[in-house]
Each structure stands twice: as structure tokens, then as C-alpha cells.
Protein backbone atom coordinates (compact mmCIF):
# COMPACT_ATOMS: atom_id res chain seq x y z
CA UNK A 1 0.00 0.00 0.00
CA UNK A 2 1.02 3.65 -0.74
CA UNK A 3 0.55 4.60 2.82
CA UNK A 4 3.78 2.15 3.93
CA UNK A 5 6.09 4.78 2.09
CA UNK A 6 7.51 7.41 3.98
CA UNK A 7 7.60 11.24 2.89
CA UNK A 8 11.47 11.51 2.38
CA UNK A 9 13.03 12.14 -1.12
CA UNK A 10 13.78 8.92 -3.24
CA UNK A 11 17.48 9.02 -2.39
CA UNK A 12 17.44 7.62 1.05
CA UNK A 13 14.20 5.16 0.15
CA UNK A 14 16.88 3.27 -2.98
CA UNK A 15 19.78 3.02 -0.87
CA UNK A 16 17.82 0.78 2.19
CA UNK A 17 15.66 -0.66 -0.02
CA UNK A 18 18.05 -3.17 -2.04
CA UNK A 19 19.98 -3.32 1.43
CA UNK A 20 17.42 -5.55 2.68
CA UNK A 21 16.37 -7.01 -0.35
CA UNK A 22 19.90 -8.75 -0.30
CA UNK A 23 19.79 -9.54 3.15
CA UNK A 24 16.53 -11.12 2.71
CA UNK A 25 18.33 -13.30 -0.02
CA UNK A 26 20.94 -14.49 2.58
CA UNK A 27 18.68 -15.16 4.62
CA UNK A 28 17.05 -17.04 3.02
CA UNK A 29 19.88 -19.06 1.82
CA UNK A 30 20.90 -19.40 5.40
CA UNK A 31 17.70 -21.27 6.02
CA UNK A 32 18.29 -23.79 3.06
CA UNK A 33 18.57 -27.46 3.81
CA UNK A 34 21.32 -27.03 0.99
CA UNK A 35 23.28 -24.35 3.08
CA UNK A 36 25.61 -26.63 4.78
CA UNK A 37 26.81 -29.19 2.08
CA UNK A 38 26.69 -26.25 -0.17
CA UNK A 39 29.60 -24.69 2.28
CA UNK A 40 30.77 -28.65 2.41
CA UNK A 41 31.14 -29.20 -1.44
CA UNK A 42 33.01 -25.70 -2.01
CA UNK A 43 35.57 -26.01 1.13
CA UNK A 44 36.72 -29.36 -0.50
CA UNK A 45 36.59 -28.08 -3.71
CA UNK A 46 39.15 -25.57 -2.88
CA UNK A 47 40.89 -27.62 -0.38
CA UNK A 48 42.00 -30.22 -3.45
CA UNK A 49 42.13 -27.39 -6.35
CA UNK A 50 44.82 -26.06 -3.93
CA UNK A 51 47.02 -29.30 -3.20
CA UNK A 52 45.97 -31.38 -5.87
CA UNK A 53 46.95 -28.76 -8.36
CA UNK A 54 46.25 -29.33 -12.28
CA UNK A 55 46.05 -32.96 -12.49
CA UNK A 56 42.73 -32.23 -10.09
CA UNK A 57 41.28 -29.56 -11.95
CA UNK A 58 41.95 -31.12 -15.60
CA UNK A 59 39.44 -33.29 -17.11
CA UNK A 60 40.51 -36.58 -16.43
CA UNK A 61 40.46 -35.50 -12.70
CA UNK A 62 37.21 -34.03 -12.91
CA UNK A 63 35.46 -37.26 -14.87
CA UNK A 64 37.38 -39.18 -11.92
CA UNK A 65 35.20 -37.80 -9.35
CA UNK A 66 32.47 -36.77 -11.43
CA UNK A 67 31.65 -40.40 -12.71
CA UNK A 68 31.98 -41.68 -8.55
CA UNK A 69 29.34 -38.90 -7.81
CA UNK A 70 27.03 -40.04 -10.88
CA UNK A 71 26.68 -43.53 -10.15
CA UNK A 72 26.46 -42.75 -6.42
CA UNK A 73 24.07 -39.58 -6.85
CA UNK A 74 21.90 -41.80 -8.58
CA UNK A 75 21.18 -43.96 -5.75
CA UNK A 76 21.52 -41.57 -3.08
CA UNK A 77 18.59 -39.18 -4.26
CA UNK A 78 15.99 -41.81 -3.46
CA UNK A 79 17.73 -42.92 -0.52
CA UNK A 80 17.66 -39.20 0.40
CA UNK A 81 14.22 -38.87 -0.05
CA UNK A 82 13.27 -41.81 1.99
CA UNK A 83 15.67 -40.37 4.85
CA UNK A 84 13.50 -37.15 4.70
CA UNK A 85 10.27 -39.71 5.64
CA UNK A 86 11.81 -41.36 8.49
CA UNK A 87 13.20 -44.52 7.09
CA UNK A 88 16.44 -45.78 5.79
CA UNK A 89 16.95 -48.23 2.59
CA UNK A 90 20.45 -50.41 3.01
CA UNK A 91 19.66 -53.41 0.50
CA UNK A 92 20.73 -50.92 -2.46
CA UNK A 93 24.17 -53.05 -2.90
CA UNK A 94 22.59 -56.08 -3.05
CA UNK A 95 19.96 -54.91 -5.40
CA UNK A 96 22.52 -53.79 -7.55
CA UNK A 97 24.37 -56.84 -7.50
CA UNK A 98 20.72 -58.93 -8.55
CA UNK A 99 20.65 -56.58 -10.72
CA UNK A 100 23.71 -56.71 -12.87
CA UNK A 101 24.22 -60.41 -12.67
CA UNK A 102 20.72 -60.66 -13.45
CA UNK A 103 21.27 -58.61 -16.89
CA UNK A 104 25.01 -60.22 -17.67
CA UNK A 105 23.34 -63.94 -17.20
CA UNK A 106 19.78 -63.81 -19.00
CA UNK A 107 21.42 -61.43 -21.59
CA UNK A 108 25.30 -62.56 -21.67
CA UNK A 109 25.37 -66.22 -20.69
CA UNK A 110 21.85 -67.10 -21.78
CA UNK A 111 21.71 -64.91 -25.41
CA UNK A 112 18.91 -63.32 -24.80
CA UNK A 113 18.21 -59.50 -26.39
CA UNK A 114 19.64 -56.85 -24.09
CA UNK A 115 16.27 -55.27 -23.66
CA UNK A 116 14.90 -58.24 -22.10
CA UNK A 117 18.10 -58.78 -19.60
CA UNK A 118 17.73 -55.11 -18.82
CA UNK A 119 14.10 -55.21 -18.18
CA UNK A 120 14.47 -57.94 -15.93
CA UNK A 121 17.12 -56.17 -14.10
CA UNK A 122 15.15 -53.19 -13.54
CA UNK A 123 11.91 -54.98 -12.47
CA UNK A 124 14.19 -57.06 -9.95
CA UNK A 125 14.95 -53.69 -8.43
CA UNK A 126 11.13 -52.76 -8.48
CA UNK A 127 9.97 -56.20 -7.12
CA UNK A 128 12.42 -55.90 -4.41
CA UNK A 129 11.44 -51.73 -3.39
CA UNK A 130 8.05 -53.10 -3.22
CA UNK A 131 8.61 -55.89 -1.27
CA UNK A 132 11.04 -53.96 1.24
CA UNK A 133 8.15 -50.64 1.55
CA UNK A 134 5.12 -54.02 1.80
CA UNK A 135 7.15 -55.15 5.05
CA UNK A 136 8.08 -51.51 6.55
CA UNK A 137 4.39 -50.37 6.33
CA UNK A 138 2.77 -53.53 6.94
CA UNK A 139 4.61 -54.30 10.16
CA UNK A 140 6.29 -52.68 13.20
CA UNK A 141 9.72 -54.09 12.48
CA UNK A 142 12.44 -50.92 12.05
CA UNK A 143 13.50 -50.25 8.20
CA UNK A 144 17.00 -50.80 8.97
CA UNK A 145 16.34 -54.36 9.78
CA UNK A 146 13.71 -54.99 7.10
CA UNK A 147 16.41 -53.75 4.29
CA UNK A 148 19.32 -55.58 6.19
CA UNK A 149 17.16 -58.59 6.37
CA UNK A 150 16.80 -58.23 2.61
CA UNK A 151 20.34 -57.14 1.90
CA UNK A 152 21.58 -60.98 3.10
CA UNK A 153 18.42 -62.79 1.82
CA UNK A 154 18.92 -61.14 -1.83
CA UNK A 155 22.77 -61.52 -1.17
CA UNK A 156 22.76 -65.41 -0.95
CA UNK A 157 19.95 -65.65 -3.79
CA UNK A 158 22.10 -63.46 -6.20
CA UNK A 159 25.22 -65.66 -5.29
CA UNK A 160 23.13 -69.03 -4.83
CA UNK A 161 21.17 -68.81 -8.68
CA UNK A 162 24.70 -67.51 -10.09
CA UNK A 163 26.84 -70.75 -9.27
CA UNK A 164 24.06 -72.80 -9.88
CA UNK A 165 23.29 -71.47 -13.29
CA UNK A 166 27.00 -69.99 -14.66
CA UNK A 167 28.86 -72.26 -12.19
CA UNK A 168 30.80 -68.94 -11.88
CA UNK A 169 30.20 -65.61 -9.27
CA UNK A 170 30.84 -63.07 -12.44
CA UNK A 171 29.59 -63.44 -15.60
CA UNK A 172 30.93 -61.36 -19.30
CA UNK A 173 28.66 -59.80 -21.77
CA UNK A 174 28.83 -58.19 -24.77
CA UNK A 175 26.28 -54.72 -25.12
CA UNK A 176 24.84 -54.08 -28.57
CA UNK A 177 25.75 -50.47 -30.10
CA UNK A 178 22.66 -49.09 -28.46
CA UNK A 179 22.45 -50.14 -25.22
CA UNK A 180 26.62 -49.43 -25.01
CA UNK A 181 25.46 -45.49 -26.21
CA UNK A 182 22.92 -45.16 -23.78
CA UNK A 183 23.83 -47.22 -20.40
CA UNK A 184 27.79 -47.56 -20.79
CA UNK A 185 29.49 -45.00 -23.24
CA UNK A 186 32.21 -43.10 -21.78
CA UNK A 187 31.67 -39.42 -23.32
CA UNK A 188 34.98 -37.64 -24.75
CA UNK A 189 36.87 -41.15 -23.75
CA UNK A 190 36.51 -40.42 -20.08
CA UNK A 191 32.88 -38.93 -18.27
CA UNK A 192 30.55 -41.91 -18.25
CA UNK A 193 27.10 -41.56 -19.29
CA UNK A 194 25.71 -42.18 -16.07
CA UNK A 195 26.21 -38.43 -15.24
CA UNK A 196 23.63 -37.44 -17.87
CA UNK A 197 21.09 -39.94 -15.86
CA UNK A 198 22.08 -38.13 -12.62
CA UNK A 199 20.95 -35.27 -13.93
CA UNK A 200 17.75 -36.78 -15.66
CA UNK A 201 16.71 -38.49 -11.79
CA UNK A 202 18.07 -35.17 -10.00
CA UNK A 203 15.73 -32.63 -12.55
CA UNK A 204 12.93 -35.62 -12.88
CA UNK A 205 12.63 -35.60 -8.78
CA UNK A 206 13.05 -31.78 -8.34
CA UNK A 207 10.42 -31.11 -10.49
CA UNK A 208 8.09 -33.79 -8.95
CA UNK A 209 8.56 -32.39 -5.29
CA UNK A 210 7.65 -28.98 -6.46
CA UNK A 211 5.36 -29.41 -8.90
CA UNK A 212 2.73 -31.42 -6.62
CA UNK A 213 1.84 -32.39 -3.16
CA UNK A 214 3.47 -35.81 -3.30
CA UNK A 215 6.54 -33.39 -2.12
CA UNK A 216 4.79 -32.03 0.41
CA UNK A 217 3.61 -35.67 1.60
CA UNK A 218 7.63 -36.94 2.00
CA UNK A 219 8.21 -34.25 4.20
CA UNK A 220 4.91 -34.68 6.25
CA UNK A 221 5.32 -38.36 6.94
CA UNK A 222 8.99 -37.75 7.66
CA UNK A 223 8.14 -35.05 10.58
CA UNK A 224 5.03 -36.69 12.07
CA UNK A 225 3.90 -39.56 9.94
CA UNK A 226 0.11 -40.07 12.45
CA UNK A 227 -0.56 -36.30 12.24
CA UNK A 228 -0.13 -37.06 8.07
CA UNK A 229 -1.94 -39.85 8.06
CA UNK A 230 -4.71 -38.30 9.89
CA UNK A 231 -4.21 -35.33 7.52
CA UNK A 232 -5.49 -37.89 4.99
CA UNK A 233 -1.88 -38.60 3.61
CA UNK A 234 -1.61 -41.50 1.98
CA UNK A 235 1.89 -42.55 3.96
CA UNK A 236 1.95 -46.37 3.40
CA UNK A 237 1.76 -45.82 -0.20
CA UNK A 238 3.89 -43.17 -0.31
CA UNK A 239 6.78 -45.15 1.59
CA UNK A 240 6.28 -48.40 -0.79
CA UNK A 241 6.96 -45.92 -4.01
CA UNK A 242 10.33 -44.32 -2.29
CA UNK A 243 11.42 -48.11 -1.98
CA UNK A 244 10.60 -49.11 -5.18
CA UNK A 245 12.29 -45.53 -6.13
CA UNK A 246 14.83 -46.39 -4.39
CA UNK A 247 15.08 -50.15 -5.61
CA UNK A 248 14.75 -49.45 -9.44
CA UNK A 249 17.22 -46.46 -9.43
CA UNK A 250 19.86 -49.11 -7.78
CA UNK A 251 19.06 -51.49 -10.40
CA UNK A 252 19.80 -48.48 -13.11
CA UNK A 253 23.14 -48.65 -11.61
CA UNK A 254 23.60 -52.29 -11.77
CA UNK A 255 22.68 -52.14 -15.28
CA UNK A 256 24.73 -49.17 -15.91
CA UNK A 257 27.64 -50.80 -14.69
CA UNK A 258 27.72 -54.01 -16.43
CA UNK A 259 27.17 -52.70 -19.86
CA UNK A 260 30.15 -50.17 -19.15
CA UNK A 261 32.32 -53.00 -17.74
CA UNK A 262 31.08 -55.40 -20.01
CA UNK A 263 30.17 -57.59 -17.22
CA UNK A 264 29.10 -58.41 -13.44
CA UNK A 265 30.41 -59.82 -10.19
CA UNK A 266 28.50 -60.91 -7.69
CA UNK A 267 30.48 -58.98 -5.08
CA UNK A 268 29.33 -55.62 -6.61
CA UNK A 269 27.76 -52.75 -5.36
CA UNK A 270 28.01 -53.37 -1.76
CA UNK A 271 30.09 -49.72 -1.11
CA UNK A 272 27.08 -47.85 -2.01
CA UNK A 273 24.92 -49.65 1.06
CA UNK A 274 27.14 -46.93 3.35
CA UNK A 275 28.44 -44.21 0.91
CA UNK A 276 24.99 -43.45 0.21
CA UNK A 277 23.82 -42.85 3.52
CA UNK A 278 27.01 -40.63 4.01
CA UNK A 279 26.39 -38.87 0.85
CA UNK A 280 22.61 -38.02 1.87
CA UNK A 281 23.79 -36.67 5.90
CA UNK A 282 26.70 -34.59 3.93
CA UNK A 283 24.02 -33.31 1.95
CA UNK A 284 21.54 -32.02 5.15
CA UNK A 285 18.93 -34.87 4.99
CA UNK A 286 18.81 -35.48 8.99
CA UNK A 287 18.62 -38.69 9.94
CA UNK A 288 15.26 -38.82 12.07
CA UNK A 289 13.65 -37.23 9.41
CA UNK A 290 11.49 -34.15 7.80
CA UNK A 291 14.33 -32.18 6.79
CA UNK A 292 16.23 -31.80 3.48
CA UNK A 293 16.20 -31.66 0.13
CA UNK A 294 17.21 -33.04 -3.26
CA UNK A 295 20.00 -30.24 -4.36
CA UNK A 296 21.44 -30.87 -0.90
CA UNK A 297 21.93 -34.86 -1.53
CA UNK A 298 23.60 -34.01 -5.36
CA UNK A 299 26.22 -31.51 -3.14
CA UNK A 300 26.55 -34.15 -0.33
CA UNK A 301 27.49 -36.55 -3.12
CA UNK A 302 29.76 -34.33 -4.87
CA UNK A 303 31.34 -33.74 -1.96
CA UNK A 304 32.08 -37.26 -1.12
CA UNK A 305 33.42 -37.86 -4.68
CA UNK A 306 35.55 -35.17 -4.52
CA UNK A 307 37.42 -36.13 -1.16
CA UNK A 308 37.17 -39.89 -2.26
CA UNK A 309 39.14 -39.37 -5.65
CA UNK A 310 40.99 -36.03 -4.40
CA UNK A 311 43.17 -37.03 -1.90
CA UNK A 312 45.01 -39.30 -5.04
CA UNK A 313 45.84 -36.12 -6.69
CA UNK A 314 47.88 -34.78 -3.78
CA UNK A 315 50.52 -37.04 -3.36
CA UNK A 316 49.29 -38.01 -0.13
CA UNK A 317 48.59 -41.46 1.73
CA UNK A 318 45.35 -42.43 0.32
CA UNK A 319 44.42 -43.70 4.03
CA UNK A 320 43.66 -40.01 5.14
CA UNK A 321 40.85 -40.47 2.67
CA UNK A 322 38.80 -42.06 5.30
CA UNK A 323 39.89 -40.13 8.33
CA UNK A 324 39.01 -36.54 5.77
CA UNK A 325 35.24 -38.52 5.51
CA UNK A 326 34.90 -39.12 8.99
CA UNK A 327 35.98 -35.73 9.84
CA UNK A 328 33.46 -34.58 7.44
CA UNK A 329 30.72 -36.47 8.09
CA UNK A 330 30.79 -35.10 11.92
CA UNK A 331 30.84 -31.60 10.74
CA UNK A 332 28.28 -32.27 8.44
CA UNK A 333 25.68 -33.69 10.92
CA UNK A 334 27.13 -30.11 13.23
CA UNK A 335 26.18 -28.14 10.34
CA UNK A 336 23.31 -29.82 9.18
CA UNK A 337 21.68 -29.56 13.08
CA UNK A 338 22.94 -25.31 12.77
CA UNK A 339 20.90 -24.53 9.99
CA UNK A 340 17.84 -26.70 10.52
CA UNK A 341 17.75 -24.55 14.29
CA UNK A 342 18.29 -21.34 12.24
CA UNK A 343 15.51 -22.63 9.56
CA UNK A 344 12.73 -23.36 12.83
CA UNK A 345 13.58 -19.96 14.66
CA UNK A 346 13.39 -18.11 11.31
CA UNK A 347 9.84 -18.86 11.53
CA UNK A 348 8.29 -17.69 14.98
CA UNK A 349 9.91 -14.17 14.43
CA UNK A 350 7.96 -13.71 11.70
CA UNK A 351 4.98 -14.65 12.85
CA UNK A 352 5.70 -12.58 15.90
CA UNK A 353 5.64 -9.73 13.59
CA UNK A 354 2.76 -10.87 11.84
């Protein structure tokens, strides 16, 4: 309204006015679930531009770390998602083992058309979300010990059915043209092509928080999931989709994976059970729940790239590596715990105001 401007000249008005326009902006950024792993992913950026020197910053070091955070970043953003509704998803490495030796033996030791060994592989990772969200929401048994449970059940199937049909725990394959271009073609000799379906799942799941309530929903269930179902949330089916999200985006990996390596091990994938929790807390998704976001989890997991492949480029024992993670994950959970306090108070004061 007019009557909010004061009588002065205009001279005085244009030099507060943008003032607090760009404080608002920091602000605002300041109350981001992004805030902290966005501090995160730009300290180590610097810290291994700085001693890693040119070998880090050319572009064989950034497709080393860049194709880590793909393959991981595509896992982690469902993971992350179920993190922000209260429960945790740890049977991604076996899934992506079923997964790839499922592909490399219907499609490489059995003949059959890649389409129908990557199919397979991608409804194994489907069948198993929706059996893993089916036993979360249909019983009182914690998520971390239904997915563990079916971590070692789909473990010992995967390695069981492989000896018994191959005789043999990895299995080789050879990709037609297309399926090489699209799951398994290194770009420029060096970036893998998984980093274009990073960005597909990270734009794809942005737009699908924002653009309806189902976003809204995640969040809800992950801060009070009785006041959301009473709120006529629809939280059991809700949680069986971020499984079978979460399930079918491991199996992309699995697939991924053994058309770029031209094959598949029984023993892979197991890494990601851990790195993508660690990813997902770098990235500001709190562990009990109802707080973060899906730009956070792609910094988190650029972040843990980064310090994964950088230490290599510094000359440096590459055992640090693990004490710079643990460091980092601490300081991440400190941070993360910062700006989710600054994010509730920011709230009340307004509404003091109000």
C-alpha cells in the first residue's frame, strides 16, 4: 500500500531498499537445507584445487570424481528422499548386485536380447522396493532391519542362482551399439554416461517435489507420519513408491555398470549400502527425518566424490581419505543440526511480527 512509504526524497528510500532485499536473499539461503553441504562441497573443492593442483582440476580428474558422484548420486537421491520420511533403505548393494548379474546372465550367458536382460534387471529392483516398503508399512519391524534382512536374503539368492546357473560368481557380456550409447558409453573417452542420468533423476525428482503435493507428503510423513496420516496422507503408499524408487534407481546402476564393464560380479555394489547414507547426511537430509532436500543430496554426493578421488591427486597417503570422511561427516551432521535450528527460529519471528 502507498501509505507504507515514507515522505522523504527517493534518495534515502533506494539506498535501504536493495539493502534488505539482499539480506533477505541471505537469509534465506541461510535457512536452506542445501546451506551446509553447499559450504561442504566448495571447502573441499578448494581444499583439493589447492594441493591437488592441475592434475585435479583437468578433465581426467574431474570425470574421476564426477563419474563416482554419478553412479552414487543416482542412488543416493531416493535414498535421500526416503531419509526425509523417516526410514532408511540399506539393501541398495545387493539390489545392484541382482541386478547386474541378473542382466550379464539372461542377456550374456543365456543370449537373450539386451532389452529383455535389462528389463528384468530393472523390475528385480522394483519387485524388491516393493517388497522392502510391503514389510516396513505392513509391520512394526524398524527399516533398517527390514532392508538388512533383505540385503543378506537377496545376497545369498544373487550368489546361490549364479553358481548354480553360470557355475561362476561373475559373468561377461557383450552390449549391442545401443544399449553401449545409452547405459555404458564413456563421453569424450573419459565422463561416463551415467552423469547425464544423474541429472535426468536429480531434474525428474526436483520437479516432482515442487510441482505437486506428493513433495509435500515426503516431508509430512517424515516429521510426524500419524498427524499425516490423519491429515489424509496416503503414507503407506507413499513409503512403498520411495522403496521401489529407491530399488529401481539401484538397479539403473547395476545395469549401468555391467554394460560399461562389459560384465558383473556378484560382489558388486556393496560400497554404495554406506556411501549413500554418508552422501545423503553430507548433503543435510537429517537422519530422524522431515528435513532436506534433493540439491542438498547431489552436493553431499559431490562432496564425497571429490574427497574420495581427491586425496590421489595430492601425493598423499590415500588412508587419510577415510579419516578426511569421517571428519566430514561429523561436521556435516554439526552443520546440518545449525541450519535446521536457524531454519525453525526463522519462523516464529515472523509470525511474531505478523
Amino acid at each position: 500500500m502507498t501509505t507504507s512509504l515514507p515522505k522523504t526524497t527517493a534518495g534515502p528510500e533506494t539506498a535501504v531498499i536493495p539493502a534488505k532485499q539482499s539480506e533477505s536473499r541471505l537469509g534465506q539461503l541461510r535457512h536452506r537445507p542445501e546451506a551446509g553441504a553447499l559450504i561442504g562441497t566448495l571447502s573441499v573443492f578448494v581444499f583439493f584445487a589447492i594441493f591437488g593442483g592441475e592434475k585435479f582440476l583437468a578433465q581426467a580428474g574431474a570425470a574421476s570424481w564426477l563419474n563416482i558422484a554419478a553412479e552414487l548420486g543416482i542412488i543416493a537421491i531416493p535414498v535421500g528422499l526416503l531419509m526425509i520420511a523417516g526410514e532408511l533403505d540399506v539393501s541398495v548393494g545387493s539390489v545392484l548386485a541382482g541386478s547386474s548379474m541378473t542382466l550379464a546372465i539372461v542377456s550374456g550367458h543365456w543370449g537373450a536380447p539386451m532389452i529383455v536382460g535389462i528389463v528384468l534387471a530393472l523390475a528385480l529392483g522394483l519387485l524388491t522396493g516393493l517388497l522392502n516398503g510391503i514389510l516396513v508399512t505392513r509391520s512394526n519391524v524398524p527399516s533398517l532391519v527390514v532392508t538388512l534382512a533383505t540385503l543378506f536374503a537377496l545376497s545369498g539368492l544373487t550368489l546361490g542362482l549364479s553358481r548354480f546357473t553360470t557355475g561362476t560368481t561373475s559373468v561377461a557380456i557383450a552390449p549391442d551399439p545401443t544399449s553401449k550409447a545409452i547405459f555404458g558409453q564413456l563421453i569424450g573417452g573419459q565422463f561416463e554416461v551415467a552423469i547425464f542420468w544423474w541429472i535426468v533423476v536429480a531434474v525428474a525428482v526436483t520437479v516432482l517435489l515442487q510441482a505437486m503435493p506428493y513433495g509435500n507428503w515426503i516431508f509430512a510423513i517424515g516429521g510426524d507420519k500419524e498427524s499425516a496420516r490423519a491429515n489424509g496422507i496416503p503414507v503407506a503408499r507413499v513409503k512403498i513408491s520411495l522403496y521401489m524408487a529407491s530399488g529401481f534407481c539401484a538397479a539403473l546402476v547395476g545395469v549401468i555398470q555391467t554394460i560399461l564393464y562389459n560384465g558383473a560380479q556378484v560382489a558388486n555394489g556393496q560400497s554404495f549400502v554406506f556411501n549413500s547414507i554418508i552422501a545423503v547426511v553430507i548433503g543435510g537430509v537429517l537422519l530422524q527425518g522431515g528435513y532436506g532436500s534433493v540439491v542438498g543430496v547431489v552436493l553431499g554426493t559431490l562432496t564425497f566424490a571429490i574427497v574420495n578421488q581427491g586425496i590421489y591427486f595430492t601425493g598423499w597417503n590415500s588412508d587419510w581419505a577415510a579419516l578426511i570422511l569421517g571428519v566430514l561427516i561429523l561436521a556435516a551432521v554439526l552443520m546440518n543440526n545449525t541450519f535446521r535450528r536457524l531454519a525453525l527460529s526463522h519462523k516464529p519471528r515472523s509470525a511474531k511480527k505478523a
